[in-house]
N, C-alpha and C. Protein backbone atom coordinates (compact mmCIF):
# COMPACT_ATOMS: atom_id res chain seq x y z
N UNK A 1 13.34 -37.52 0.51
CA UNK A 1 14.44 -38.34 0.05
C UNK A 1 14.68 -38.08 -1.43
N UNK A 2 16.19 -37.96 -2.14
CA UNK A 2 16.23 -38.41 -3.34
C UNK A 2 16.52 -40.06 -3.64
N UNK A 3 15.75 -40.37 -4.96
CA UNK A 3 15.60 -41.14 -5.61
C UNK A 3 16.42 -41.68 -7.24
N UNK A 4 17.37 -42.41 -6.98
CA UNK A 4 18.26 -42.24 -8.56
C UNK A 4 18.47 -43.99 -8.49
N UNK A 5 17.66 -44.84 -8.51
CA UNK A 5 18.00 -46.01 -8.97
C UNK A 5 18.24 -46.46 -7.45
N UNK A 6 18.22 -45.85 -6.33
CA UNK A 6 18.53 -46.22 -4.92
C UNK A 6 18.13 -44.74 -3.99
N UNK A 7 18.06 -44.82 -3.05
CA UNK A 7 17.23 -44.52 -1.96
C UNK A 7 18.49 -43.49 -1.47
N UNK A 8 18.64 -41.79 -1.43
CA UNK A 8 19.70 -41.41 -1.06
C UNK A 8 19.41 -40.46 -0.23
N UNK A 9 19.97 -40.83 1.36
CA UNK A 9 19.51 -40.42 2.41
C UNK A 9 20.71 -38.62 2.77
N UNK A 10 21.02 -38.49 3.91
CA UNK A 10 22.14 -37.85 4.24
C UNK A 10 23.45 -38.44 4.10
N UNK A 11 24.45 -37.50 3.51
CA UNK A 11 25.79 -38.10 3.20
C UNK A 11 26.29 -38.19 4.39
N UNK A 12 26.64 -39.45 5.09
CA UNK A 12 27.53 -39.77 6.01
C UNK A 12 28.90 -38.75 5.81
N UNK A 13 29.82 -38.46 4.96
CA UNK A 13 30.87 -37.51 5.39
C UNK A 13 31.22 -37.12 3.89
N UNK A 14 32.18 -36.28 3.87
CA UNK A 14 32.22 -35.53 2.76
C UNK A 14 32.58 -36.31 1.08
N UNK A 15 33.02 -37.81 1.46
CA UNK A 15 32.94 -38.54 0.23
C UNK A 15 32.01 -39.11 -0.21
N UNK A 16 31.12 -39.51 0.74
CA UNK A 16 29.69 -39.78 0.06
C UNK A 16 28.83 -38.49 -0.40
N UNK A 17 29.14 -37.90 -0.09
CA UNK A 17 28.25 -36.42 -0.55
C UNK A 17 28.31 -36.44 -1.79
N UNK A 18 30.32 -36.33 -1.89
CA UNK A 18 30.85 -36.63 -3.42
C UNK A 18 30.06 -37.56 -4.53
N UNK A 19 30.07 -38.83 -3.86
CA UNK A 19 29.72 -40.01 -4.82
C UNK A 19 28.19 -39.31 -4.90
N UNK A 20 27.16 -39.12 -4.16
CA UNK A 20 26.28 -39.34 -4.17
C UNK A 20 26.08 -37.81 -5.83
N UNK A 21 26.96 -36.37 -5.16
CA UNK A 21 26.48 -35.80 -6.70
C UNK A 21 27.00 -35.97 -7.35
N UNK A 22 28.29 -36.92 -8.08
CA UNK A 22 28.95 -37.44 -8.74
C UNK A 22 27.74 -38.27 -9.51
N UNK A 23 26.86 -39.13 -8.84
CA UNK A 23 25.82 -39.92 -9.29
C UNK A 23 24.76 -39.16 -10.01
N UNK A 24 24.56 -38.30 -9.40
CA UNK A 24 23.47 -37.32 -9.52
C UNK A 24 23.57 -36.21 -10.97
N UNK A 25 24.96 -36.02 -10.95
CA UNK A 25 25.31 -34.90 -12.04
C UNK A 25 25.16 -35.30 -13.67
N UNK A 26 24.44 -34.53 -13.76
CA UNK A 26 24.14 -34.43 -15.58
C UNK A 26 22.51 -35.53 -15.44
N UNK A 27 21.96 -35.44 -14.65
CA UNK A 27 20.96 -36.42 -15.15
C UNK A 27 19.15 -36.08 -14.16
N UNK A 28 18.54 -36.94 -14.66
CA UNK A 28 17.01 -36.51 -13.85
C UNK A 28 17.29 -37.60 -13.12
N UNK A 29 16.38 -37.38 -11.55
CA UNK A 29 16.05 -37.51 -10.89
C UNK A 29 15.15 -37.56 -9.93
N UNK A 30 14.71 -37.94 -8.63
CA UNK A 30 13.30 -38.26 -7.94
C UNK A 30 13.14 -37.55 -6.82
N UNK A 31 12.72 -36.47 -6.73
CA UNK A 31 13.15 -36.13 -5.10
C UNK A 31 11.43 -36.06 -4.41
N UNK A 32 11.27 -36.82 -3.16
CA UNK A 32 9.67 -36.92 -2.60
C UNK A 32 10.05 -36.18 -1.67
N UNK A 33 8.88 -35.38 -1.35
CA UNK A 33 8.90 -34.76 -0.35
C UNK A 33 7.49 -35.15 0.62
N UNK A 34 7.25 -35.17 1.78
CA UNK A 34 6.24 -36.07 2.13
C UNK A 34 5.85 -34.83 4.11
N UNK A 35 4.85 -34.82 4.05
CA UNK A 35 4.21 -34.26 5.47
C UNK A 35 3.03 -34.89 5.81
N UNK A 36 2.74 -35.00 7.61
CA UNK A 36 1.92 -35.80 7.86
C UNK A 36 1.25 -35.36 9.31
N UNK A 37 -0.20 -34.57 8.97
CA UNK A 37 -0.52 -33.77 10.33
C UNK A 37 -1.30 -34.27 10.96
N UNK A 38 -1.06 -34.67 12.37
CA UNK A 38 -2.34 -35.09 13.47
C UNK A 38 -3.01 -34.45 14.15
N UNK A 39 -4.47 -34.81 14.22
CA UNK A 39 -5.23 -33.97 15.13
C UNK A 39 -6.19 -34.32 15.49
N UNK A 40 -7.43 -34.23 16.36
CA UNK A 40 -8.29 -34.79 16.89
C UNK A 40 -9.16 -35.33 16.00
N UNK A 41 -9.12 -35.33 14.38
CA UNK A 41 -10.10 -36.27 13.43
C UNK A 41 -8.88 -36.78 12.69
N UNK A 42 -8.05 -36.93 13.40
CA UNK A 42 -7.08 -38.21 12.94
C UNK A 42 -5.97 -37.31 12.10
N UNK A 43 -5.82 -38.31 11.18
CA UNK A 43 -4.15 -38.13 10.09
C UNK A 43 -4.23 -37.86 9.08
N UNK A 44 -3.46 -36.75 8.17
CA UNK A 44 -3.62 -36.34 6.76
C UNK A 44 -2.28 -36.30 6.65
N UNK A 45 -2.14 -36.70 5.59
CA UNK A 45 -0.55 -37.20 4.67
C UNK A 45 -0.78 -37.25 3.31
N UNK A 46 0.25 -36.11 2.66
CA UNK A 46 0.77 -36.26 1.63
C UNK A 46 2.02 -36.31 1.24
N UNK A 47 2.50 -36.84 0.07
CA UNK A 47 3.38 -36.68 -0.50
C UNK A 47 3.37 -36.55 -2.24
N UNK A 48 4.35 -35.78 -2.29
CA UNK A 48 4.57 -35.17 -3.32
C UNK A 48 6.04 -35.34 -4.18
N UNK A 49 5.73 -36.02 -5.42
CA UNK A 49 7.06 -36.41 -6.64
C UNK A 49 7.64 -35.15 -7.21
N UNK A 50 8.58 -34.65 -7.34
CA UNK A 50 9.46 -33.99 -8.16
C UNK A 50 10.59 -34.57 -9.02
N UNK A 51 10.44 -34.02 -10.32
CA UNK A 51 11.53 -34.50 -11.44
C UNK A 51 12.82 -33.21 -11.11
N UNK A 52 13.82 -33.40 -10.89
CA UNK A 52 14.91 -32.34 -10.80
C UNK A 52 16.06 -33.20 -12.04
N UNK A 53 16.46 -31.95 -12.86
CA UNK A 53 17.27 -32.62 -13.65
C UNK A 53 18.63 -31.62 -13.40
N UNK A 54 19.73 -32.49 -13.37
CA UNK A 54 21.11 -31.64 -12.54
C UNK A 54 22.41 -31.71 -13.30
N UNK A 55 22.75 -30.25 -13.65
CA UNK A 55 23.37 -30.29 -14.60
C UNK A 55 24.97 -31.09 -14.73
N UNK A 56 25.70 -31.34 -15.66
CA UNK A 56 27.44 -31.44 -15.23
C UNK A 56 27.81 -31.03 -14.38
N UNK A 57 28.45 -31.63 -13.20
CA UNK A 57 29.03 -31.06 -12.15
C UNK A 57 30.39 -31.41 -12.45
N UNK A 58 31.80 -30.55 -11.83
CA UNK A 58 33.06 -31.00 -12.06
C UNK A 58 32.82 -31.26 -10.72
N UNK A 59 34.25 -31.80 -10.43
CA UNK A 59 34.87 -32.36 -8.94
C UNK A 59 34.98 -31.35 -8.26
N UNK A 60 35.73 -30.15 -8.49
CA UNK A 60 35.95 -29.03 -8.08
C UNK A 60 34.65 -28.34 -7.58
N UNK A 61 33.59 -28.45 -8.33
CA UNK A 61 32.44 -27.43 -7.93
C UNK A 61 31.85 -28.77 -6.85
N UNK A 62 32.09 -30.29 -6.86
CA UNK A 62 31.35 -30.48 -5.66
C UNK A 62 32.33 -30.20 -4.32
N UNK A 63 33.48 -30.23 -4.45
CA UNK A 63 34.49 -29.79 -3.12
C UNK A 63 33.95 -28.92 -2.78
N UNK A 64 34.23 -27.32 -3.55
CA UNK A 64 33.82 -26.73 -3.01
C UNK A 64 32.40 -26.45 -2.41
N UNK A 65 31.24 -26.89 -2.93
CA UNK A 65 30.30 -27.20 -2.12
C UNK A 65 30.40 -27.67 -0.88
N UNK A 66 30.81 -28.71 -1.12
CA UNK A 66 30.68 -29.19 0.74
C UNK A 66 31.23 -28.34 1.36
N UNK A 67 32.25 -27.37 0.94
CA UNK A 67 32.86 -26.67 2.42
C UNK A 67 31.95 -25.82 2.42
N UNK A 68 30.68 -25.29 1.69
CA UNK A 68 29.72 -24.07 2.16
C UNK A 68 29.31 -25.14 3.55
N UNK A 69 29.01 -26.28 4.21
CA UNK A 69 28.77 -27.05 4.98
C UNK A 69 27.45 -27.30 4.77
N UNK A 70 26.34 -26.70 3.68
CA UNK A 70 24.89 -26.65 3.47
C UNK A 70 24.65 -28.39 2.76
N UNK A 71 25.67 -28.99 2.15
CA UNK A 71 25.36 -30.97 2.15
C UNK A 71 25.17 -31.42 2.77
N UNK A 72 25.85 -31.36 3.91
CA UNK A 72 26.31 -32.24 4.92
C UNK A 72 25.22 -32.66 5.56
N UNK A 73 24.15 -31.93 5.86
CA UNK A 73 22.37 -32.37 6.70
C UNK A 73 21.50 -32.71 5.36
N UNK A 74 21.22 -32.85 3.94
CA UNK A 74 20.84 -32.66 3.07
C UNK A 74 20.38 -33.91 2.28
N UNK A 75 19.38 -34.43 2.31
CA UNK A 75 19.03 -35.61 1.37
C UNK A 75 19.88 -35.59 0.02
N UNK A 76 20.46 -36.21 -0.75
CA UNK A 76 21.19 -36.46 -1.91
C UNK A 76 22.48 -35.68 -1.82
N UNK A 77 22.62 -34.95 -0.64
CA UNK A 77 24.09 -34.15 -0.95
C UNK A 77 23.90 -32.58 -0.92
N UNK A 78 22.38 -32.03 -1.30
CA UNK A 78 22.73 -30.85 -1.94
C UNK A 78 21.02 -30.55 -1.45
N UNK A 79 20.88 -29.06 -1.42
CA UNK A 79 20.03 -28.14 -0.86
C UNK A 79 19.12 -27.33 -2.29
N UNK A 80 18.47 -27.83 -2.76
CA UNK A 80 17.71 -27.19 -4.09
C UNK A 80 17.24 -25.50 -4.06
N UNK A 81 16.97 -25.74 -2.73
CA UNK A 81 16.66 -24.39 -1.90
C UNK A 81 17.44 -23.17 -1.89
N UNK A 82 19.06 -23.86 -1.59
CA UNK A 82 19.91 -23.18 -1.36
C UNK A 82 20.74 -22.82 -2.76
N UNK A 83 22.10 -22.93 -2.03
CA UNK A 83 23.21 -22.73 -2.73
C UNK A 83 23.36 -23.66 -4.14
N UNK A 84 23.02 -24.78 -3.64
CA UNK A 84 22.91 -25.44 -5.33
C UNK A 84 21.62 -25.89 -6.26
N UNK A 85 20.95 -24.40 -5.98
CA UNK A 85 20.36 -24.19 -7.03
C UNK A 85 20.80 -23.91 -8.11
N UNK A 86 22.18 -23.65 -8.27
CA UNK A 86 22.67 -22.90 -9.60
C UNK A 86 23.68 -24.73 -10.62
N UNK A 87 22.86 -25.53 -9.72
CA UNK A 87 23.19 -26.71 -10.20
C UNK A 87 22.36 -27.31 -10.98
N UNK A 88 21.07 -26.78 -11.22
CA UNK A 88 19.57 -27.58 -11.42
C UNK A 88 19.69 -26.82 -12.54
N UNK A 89 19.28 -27.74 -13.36
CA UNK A 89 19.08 -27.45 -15.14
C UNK A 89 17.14 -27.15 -15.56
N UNK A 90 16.84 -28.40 -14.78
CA UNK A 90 14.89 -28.38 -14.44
C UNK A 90 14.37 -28.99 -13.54
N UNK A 91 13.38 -28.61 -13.67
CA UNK A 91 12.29 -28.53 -12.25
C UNK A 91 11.33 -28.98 -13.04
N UNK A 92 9.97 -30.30 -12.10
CA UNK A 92 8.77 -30.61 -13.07
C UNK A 92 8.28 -31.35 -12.19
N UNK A 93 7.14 -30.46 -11.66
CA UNK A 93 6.66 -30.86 -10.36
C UNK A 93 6.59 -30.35 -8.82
């Protein structure tokens, strides 16, 4: 999940995607990432904090994002992995 003052899951449709990196742009942020394996001596779970800090976004560069369609399944809007990596200013963690 990302984390910015509220809990930001998958963007329901292409205007929350908006709001959500509209929220997100120019600032740090929380993103957890969390796994949890079972097996015959039981359960191991971790999770793990990341600081991502994300640069100015215009309106234009989040439109066109969403039509790559890579938001749309994406905790906070956007794929760190992917295509908007060239959005991330830092990484720490």
């Amino acid at each position: 999940v990302v984390i910015d003052n509220t809990i930001l899951g998958k963007p329901n449709d292409q205007q929350h995607a908006a709001d959500m990196l509209s929220m997100l742009s120019g600032r740090t942020h929380q993103v957890l990432t969390a796994v949890a394996v079972s097996g015959p001596l039981g359960i191991l779970s971790s999770c793990v904090t990341t600081n991502v800090t994300m640069r100015e976004l215009t309106a234009e560069e989040i439109a066109c994002y969403w039509l790559t369609g890579e938001p749309a399944d994406k905790a906070g809007g956007y794929a760190i992995q992917g295509l908007a990596a060239i959005f991330i200013e830092h990484i720490q963690g």
